[in-house]
C-alpha atoms as a PDB file:
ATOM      1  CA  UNK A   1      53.603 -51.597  63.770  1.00  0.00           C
ATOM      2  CA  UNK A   2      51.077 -54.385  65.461  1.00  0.00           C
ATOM      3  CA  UNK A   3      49.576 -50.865  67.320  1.00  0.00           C
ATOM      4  CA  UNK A   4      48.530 -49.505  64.106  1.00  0.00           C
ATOM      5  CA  UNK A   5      47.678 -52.833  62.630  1.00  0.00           C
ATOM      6  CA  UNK A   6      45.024 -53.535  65.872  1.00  0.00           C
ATOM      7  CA  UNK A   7      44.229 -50.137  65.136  1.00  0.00           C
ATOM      8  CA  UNK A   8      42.857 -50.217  61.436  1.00  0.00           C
ATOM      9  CA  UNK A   9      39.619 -50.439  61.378  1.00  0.00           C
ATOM     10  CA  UNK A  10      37.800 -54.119  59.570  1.00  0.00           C
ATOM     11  CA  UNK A  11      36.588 -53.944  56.165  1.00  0.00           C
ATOM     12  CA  UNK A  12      33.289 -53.081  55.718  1.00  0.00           C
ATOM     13  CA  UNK A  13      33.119 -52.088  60.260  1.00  0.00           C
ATOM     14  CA  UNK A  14      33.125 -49.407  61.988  1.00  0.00           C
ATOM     15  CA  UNK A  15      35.567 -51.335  64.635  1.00  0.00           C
ATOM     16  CA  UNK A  16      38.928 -52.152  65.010  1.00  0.00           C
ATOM     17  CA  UNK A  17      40.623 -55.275  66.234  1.00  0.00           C
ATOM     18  CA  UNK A  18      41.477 -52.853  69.528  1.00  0.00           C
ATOM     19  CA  UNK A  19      38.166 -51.163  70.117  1.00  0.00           C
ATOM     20  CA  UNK A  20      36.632 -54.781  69.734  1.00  0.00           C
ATOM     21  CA  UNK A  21      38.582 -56.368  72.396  1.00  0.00           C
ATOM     22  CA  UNK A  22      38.297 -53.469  74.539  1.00  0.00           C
ATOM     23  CA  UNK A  23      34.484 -53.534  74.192  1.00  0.00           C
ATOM     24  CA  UNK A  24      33.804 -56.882  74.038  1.00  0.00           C
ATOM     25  CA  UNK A  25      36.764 -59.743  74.880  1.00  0.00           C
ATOM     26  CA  UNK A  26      38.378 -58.185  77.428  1.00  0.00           C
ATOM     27  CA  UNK A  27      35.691 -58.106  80.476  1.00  0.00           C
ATOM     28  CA  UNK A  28      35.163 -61.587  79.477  1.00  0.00           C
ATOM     29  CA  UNK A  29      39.256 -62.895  80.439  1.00  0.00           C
ATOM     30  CA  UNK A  30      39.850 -64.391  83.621  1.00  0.00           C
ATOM     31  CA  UNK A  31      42.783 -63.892  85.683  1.00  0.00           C
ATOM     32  CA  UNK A  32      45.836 -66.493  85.242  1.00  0.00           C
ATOM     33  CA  UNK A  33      45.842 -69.590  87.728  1.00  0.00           C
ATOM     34  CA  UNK A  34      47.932 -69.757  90.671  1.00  0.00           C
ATOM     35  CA  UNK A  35      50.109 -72.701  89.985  1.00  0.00           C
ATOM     36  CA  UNK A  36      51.804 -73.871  86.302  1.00  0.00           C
ATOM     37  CA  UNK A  37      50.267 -75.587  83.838  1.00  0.00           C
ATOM     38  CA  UNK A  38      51.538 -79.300  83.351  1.00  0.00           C
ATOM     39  CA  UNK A  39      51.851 -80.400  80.189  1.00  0.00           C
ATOM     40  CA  UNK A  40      50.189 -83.792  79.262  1.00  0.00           C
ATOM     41  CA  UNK A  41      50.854 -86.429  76.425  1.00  0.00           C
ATOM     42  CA  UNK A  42      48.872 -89.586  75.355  1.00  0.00           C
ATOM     43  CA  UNK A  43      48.848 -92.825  73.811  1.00  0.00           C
ATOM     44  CA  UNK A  44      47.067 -95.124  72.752  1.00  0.00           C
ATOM     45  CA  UNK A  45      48.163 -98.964  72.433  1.00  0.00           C
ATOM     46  CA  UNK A  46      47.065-102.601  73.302  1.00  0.00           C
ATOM     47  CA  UNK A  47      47.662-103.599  77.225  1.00  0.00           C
ATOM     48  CA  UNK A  48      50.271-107.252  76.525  1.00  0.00           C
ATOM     49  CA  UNK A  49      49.154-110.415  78.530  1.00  0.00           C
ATOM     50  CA  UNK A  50      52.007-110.606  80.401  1.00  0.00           C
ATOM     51  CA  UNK A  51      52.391-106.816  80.804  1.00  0.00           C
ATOM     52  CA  UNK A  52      51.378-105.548  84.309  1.00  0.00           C
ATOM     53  CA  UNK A  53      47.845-104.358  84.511  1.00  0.00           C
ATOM     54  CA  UNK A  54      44.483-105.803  86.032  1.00  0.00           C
ATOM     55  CA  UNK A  55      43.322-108.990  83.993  1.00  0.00           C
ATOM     56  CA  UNK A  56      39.848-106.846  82.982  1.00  0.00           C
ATOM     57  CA  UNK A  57      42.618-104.897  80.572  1.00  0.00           C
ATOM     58  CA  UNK A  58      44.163-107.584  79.547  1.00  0.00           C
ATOM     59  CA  UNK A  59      44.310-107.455  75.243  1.00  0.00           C
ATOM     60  CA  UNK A  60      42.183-104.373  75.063  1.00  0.00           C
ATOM     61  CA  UNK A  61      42.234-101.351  73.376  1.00  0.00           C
ATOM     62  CA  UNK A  62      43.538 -98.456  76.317  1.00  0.00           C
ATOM     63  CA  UNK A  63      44.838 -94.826  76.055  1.00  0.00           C
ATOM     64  CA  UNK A  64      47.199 -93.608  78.681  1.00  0.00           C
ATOM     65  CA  UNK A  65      47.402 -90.222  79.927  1.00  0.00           C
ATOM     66  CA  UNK A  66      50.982 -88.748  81.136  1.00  0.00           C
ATOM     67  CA  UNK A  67      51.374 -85.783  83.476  1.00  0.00           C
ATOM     68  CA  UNK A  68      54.437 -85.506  85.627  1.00  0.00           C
ATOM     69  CA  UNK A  69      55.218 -88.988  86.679  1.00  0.00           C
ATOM     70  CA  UNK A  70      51.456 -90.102  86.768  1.00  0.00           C
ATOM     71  CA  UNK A  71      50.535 -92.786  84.363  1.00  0.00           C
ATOM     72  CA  UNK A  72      46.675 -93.043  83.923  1.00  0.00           C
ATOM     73  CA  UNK A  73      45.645 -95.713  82.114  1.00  0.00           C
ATOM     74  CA  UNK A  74      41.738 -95.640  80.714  1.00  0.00           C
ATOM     75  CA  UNK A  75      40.003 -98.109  77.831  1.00  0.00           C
ATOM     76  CA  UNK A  76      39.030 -96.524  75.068  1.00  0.00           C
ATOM     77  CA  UNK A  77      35.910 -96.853  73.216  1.00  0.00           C
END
């Protein structure tokens, strides 16, 4: 069923979805990478005064950045 729908051609086109990747999109992909991708989640907060963190980030705006057990902390503008 998706076979025929990739094959129909576009309103008004002389293309289909299929023929369209085929002859455009698909010289254009690039093969997979080698290792995982690791997923990464943010947030955004106010660094305490007596939380640990350099006295320069001290009561400023900061967003942190969370991949596998790495906390990077970064100000925000």
């Amino acid at each position: 069923m998706l076979d025929q729908h990739n094959q129909l051609l576009f309103q008004g086109r002389d293309y289909s979805r299929r023929s369209y990747f085929e002859a455009v999109e698909k010289q254009t992909l690039l093969p997979l990478p080698g290792q995982h991708y690791q997923l990464r989640s943010f947030s955004f907060g106010k660094v305490h005064p007596n939380g640990p963190a350099n006295h320069e980030h001290l009561g400023s705006a900061t967003c942190c950045s969370r991949r596998t057990n790495t906390i990077i902390p970064y100000p925000t503008t």
